[in-house]
Protein backbone atom coordinates (compact mmCIF):
# COMPACT_ATOMS: atom_id res chain seq x y z
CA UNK A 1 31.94 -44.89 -13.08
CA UNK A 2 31.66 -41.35 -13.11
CA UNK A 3 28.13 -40.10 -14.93
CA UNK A 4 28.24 -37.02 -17.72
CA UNK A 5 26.66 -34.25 -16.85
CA UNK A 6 24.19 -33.87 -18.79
CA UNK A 7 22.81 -37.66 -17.31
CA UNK A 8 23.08 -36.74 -14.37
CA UNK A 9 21.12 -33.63 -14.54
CA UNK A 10 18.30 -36.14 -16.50
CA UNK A 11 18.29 -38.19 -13.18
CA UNK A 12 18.63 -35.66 -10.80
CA UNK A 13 14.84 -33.99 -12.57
CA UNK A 14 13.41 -37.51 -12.80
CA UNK A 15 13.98 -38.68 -9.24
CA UNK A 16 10.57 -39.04 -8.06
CA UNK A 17 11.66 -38.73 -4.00
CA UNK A 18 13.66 -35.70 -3.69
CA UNK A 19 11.27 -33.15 -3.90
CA UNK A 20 7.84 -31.90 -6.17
CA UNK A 21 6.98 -32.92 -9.27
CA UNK A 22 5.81 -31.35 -12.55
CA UNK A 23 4.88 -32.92 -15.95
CA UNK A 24 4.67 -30.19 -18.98
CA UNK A 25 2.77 -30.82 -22.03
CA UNK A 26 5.56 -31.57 -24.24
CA UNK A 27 7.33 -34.24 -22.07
CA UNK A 28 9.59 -32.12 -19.65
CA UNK A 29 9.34 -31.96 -16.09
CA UNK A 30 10.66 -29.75 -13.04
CA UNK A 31 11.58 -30.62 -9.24
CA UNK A 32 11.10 -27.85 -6.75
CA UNK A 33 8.92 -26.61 -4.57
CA UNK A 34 5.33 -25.69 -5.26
CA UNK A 35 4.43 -22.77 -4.26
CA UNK A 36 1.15 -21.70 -5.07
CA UNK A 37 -1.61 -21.68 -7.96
CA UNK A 38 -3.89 -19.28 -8.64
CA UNK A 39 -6.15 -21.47 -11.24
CA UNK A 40 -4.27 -20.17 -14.06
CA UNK A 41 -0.90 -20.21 -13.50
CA UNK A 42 1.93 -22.16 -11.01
CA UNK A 43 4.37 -20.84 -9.35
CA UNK A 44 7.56 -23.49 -8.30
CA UNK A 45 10.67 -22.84 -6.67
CA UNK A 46 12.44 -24.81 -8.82
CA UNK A 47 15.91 -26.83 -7.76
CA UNK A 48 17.71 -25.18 -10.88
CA UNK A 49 15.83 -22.53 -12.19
CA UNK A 50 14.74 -20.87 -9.69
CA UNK A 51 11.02 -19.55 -8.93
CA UNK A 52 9.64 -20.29 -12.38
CA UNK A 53 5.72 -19.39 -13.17
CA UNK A 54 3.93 -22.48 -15.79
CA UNK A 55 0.88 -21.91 -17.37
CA UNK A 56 -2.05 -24.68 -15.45
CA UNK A 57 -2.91 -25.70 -18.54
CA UNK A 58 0.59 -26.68 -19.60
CA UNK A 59 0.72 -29.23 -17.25
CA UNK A 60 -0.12 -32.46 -17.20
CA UNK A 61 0.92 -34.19 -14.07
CA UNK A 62 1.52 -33.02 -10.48
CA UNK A 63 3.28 -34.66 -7.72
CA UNK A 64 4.07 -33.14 -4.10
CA UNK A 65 4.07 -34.46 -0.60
CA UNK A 66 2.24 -31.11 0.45
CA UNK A 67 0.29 -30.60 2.16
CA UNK A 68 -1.36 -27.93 -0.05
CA UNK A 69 -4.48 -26.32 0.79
CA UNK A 70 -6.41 -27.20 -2.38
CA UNK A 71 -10.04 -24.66 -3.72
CA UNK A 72 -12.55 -26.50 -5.80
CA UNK A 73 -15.23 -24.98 -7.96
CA UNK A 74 -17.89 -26.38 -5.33
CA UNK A 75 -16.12 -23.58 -2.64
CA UNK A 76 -14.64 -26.55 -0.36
CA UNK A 77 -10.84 -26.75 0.84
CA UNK A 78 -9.38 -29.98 0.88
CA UNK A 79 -5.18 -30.14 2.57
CA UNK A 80 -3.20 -32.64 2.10
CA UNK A 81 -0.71 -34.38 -0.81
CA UNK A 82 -1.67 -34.07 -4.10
CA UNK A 83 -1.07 -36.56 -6.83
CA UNK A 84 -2.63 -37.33 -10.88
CA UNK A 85 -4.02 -40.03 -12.03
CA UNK A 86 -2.25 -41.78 -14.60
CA UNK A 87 -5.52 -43.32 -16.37
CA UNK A 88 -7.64 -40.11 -15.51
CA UNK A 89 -5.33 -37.28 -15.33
CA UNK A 90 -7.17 -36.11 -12.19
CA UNK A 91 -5.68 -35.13 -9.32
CA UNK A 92 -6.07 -37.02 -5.93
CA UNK A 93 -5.95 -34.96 -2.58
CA UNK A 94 -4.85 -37.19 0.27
CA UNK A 95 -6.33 -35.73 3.31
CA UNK A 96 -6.08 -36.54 6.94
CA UNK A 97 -10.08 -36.40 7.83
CA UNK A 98 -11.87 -37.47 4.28
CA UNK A 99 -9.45 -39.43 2.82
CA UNK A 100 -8.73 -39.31 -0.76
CA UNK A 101 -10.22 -36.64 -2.61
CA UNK A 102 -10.80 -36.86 -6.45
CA UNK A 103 -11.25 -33.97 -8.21
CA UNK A 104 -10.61 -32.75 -12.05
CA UNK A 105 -8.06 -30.49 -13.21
CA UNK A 106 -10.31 -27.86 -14.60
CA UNK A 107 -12.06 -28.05 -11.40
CA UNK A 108 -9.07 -26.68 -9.13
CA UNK A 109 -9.07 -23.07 -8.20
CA UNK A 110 -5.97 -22.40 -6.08
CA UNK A 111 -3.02 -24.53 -4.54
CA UNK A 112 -1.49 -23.19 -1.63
CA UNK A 113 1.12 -23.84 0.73
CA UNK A 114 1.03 -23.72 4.57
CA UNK A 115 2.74 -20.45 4.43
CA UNK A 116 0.76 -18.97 1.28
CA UNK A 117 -2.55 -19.70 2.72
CA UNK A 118 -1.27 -17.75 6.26
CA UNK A 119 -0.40 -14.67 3.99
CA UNK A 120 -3.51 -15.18 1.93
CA UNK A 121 -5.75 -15.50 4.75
CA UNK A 122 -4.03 -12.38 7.01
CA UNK A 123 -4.84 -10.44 3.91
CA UNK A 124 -8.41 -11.50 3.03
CA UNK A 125 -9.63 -11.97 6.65
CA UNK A 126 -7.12 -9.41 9.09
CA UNK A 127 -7.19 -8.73 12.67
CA UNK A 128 -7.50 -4.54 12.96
CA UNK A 129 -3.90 -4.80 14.52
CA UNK A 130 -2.25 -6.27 11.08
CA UNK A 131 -1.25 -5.08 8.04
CA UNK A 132 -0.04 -1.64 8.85
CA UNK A 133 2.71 -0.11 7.01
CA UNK A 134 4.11 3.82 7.24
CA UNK A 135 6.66 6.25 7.70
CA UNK A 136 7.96 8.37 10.09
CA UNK A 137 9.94 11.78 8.66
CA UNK A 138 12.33 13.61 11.30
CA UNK A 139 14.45 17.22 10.48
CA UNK A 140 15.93 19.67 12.44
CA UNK A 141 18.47 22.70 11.28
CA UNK A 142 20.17 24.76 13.63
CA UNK A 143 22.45 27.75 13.63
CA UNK A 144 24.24 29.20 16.46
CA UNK A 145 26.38 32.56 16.21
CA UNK A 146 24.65 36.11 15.68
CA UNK A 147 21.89 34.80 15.39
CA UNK A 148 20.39 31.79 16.74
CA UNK A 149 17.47 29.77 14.83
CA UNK A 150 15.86 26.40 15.15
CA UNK A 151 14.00 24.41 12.55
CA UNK A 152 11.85 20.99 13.66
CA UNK A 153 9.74 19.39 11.23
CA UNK A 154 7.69 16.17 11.96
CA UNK A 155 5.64 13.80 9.80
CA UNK A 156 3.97 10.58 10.18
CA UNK A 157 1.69 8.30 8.23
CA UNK A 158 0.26 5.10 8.38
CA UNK A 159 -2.15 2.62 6.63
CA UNK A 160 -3.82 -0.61 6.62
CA UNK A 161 -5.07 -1.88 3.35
CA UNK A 162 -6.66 -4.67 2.79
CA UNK A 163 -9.01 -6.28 0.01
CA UNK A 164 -12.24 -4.69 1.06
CA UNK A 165 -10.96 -1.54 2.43
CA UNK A 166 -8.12 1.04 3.86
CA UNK A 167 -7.50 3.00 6.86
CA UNK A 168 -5.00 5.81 6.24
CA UNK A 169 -3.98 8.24 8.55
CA UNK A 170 -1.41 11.49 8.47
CA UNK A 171 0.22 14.58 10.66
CA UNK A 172 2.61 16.53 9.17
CA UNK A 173 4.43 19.92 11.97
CA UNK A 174 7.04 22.38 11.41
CA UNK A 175 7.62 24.60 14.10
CA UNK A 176 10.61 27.11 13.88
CA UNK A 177 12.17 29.80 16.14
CA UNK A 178 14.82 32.61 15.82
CA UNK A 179 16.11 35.77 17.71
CA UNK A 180 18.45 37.76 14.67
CA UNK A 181 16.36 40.57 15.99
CA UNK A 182 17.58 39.68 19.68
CA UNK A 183 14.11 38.50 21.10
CA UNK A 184 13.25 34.92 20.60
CA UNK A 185 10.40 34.73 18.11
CA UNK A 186 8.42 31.34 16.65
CA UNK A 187 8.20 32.31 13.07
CA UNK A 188 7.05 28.96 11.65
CA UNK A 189 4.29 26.60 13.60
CA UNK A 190 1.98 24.79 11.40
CA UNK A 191 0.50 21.61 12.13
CA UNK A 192 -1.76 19.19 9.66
CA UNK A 193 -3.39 15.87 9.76
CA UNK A 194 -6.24 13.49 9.24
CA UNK A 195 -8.15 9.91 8.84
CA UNK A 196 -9.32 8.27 5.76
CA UNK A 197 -11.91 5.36 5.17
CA UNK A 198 -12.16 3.81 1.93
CA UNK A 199 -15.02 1.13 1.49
CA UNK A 200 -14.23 -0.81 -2.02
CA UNK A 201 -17.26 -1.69 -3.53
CA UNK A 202 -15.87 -2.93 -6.70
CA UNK A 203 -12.38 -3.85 -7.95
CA UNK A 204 -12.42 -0.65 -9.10
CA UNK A 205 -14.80 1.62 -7.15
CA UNK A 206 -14.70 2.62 -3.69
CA UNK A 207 -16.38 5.08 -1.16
CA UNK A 208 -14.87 7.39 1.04
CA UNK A 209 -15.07 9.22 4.42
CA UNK A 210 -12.43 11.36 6.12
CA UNK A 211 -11.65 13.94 8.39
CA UNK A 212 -9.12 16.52 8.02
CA UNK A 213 -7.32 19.04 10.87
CA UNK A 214 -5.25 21.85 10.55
CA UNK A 215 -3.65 25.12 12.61
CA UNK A 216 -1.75 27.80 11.22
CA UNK A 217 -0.62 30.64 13.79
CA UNK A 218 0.81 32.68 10.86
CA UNK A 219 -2.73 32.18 9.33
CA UNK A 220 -4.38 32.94 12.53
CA UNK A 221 -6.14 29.64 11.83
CA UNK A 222 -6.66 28.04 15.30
CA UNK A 223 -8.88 25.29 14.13
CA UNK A 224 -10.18 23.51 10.37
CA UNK A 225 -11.97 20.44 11.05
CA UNK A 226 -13.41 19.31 7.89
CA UNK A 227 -15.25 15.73 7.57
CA UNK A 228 -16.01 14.59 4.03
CA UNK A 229 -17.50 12.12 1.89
CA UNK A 230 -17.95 10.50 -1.45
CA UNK A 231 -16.66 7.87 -4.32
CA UNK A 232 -13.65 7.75 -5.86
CA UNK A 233 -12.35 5.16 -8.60
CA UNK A 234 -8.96 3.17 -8.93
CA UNK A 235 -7.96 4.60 -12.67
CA UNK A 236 -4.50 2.49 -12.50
CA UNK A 237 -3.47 -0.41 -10.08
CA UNK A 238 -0.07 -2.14 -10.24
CA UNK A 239 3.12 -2.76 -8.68
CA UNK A 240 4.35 0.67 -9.92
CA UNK A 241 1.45 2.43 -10.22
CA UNK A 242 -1.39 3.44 -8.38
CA UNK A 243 -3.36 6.39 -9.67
CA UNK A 244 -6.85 7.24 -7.80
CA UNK A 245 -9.46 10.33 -8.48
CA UNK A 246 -12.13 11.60 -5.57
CA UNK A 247 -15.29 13.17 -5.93
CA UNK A 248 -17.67 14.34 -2.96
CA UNK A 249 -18.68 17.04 -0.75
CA UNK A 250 -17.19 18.09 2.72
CA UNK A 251 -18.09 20.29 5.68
CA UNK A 252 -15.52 23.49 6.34
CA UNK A 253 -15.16 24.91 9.67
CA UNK A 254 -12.56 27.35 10.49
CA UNK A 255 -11.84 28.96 13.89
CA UNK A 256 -9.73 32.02 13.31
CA UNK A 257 -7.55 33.76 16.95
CA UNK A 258 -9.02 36.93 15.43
CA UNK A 259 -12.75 36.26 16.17
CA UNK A 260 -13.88 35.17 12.90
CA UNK A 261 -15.56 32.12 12.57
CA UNK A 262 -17.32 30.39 10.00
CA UNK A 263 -18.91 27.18 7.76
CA UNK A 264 -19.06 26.19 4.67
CA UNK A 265 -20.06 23.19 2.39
CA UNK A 266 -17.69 22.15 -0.46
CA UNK A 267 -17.62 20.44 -3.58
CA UNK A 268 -14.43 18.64 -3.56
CA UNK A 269 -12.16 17.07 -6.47
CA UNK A 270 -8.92 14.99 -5.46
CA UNK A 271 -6.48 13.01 -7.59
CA UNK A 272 -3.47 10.78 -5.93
CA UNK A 273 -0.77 9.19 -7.35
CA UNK A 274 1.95 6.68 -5.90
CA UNK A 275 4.88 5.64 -8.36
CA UNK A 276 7.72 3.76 -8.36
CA UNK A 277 10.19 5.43 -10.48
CA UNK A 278 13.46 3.50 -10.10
CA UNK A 279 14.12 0.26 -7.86
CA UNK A 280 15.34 2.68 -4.79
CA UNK A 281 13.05 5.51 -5.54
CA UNK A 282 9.35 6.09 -4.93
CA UNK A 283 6.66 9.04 -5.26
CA UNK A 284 3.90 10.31 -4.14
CA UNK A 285 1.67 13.04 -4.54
CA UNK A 286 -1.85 14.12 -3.71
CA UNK A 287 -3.83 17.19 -4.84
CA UNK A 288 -7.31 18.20 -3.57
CA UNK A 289 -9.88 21.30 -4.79
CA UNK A 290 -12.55 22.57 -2.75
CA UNK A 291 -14.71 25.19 -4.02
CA UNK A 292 -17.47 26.33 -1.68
CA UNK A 293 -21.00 25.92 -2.75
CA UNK A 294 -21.81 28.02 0.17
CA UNK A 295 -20.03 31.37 0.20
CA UNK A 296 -19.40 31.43 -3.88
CA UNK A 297 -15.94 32.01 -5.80
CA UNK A 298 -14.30 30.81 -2.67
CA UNK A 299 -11.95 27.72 -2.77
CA UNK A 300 -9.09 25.91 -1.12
CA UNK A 301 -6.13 24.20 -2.53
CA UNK A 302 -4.72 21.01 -0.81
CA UNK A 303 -1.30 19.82 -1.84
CA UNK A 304 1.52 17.50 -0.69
CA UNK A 305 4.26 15.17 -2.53
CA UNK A 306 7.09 13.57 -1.19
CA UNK A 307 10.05 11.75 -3.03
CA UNK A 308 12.08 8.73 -0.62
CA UNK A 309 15.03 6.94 -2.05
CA UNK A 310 15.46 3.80 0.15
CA UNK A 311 19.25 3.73 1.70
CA UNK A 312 17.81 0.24 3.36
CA UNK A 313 14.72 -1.39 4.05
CA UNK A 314 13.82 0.50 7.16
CA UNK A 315 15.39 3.58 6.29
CA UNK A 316 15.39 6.36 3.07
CA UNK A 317 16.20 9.83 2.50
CA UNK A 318 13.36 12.19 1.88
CA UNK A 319 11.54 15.21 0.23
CA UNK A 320 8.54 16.52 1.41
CA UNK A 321 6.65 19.69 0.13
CA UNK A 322 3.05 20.32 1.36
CA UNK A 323 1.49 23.37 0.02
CA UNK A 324 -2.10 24.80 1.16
CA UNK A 325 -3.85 27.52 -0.65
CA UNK A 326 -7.13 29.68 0.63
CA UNK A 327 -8.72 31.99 -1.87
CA UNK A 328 -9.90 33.86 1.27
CA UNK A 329 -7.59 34.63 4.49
CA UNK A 330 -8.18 36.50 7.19
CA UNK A 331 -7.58 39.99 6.85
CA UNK A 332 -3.79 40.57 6.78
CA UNK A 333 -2.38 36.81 5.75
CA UNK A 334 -1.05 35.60 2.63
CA UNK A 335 -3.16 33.72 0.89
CA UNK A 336 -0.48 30.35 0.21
CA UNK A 337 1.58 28.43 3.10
CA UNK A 338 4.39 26.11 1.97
CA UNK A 339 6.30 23.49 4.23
CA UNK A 340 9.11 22.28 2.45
CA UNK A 341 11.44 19.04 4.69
CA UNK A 342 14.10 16.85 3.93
CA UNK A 343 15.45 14.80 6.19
CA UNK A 344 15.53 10.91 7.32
CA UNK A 345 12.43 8.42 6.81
CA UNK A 346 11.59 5.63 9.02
CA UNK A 347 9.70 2.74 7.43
CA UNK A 348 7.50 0.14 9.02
CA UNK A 349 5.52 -2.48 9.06
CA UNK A 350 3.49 -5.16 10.76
């Protein structure tokens, strides 16, 4: 006898062997795979629907074969299957070393599979060798005929960001040649980069250290090594948005070819904001002032953004323009440099 559909989708979500069980509040229940639960809501892999997220509270009854890694209230972590109580409603961890393991509903923090707690613990508790992510950006122009020029521009960054902190560092190079006036001449060779520390001391607060370098032989800048410090506050934090602001002092030295050398301590305000502004598309921008409470009226401007549209995973198309501004040049210079690339961007991750 061949079964209607609709009964057989009734048994199918009732069978009690073929895979996890959920009981909802008003009666209905869902097969899957559990996932993980965070204390207030579940997450299933579901056999029909998909990953589906329940409120905790709307459920009522939980069966799975696990093993979960199971949080109580009391800080312990029990693993094993986990089942409910028909008279009690509370659940019962079956564990390999303490046996069966009562606890209360209200009393569960997180559930967590093999595989979430990995993820959850390589997050929370990293070697320094994980959780790096970053770019590489690669251009080069050429023309060849009366005159002959070369363009090569470089950029790298990478980061490691974890619950307590980040490590961020960054090196950006353009170097360019040309002989339309029939000698070869560089006319471009700029080269930037730093490290950052952040400290979070808060969910939302953080301290900060870093160290910035830069040359510039069309600024006659041989050397800028400024070190800073201060705090700086996450203002918005979500999958689309991150928006940070900076406030702190650093250290300016400059070496200049022609002689001139000198230091000064700033004040420094920064802002930076990562977006994601379509599913393939992504920006970010940072912008930094540093006004000198040493040598006063004098200030720098620090600015970069960079637009990447993902053509796969690994690989995207990019923008770059990084832009930095001193109020006071040597004798001679312009006071603003621009690098403007496009080009291909390598992704990775570990």
């Amino acid at each position: 006898m061949r079964l209607p559909p609709a009964l057989s989708l009734c048994l199918l979500l009732a069978h009690p062997g073929l895979a996890d069980q959920l009981t909802l509040k008003n009666g209905d229940r869902l097969s899957g795979a559990i996932l993980k639960n965070d204390g207030a809501n579940l997450t299933m892999k579901s056999d029909l629907a998909g990953v589906v997220t329940i409120a905790w509270a709307a459920i009522t009854a939980v069966s799975a074969a696990g093993p979960l890694h199971v949080g109580l209230k009391n800080g312990k972590t029990v693993v094993g299957a986990v089942s409910t109580r028909a008279d009690s409603g509370e659940l019962e961890i079956a564990t390999k070393d303490a046996g069966v393991v009562t606890a209360g509903k209200d009393s569960i923090t997180f559930m967590r599979t093999n595989e979430e707690q990995a993820a959850y613990e390589r997050f929370h508790h990293p070697r320094l060798i994980d959780l790096w992510a970053g770019f590489l950006d690669l251009g080069y122009a050429t023309s060849q005929g009366n005159a002959k020029t070369s363009n090569f521009t470089f950029s790298g960054n990478a980061s490691r960001t974890t619950s307590n902190d980040k490590i961020a560092m960054h090196y950006t190079s353009l170097f360019s040649r040309s002989n339309a006036s029939g000698k070869n001449l560089t006319t471009a060779n700029a080269k930037r980069g730093g490290i950052a520390y952040d400290r979070n001391f808060s969910p939302r607060w953080f301290a900060f250290g870093s160290a910035d370098l830069e040359s510039d032989e069309f600024q006659s800048l041989d050397l800028r090594f400024a070190p800073a410090g201060g705090i700086g506050g996450h203002l918005v934090k979500n999958e689309k948005t991150a928006f940070d602001l900076q406030a702190g002092f650093d250290l300016d030295r400059e070496l200049f070819s022609t002689g001139l050398h000198r230091t000064s301590g700033e004040v420094l305000l920064s802002q930076e904001l990562s977006q994601k502004i379509a599913k393939s598309t992504s920006l970010h921008e940072k912008l930094g002032f540093f006004s000198s409470i040493t040598d006063g009226g004098n200030y720098r401007i620090n600015f970069d953004t960079s637009s990447v549209t993902a053509i796969k995973k690994w690989l995207g198309w990019q923008f770059t323009a990084s832009d930095r501004f001193l109020s006071n040049p040597v004798s001679g210079r312009k006071k603003n440099d621009v690098i403007l690339t496009t080009g291909l961007r390598i992704t990775f991750a570990k």
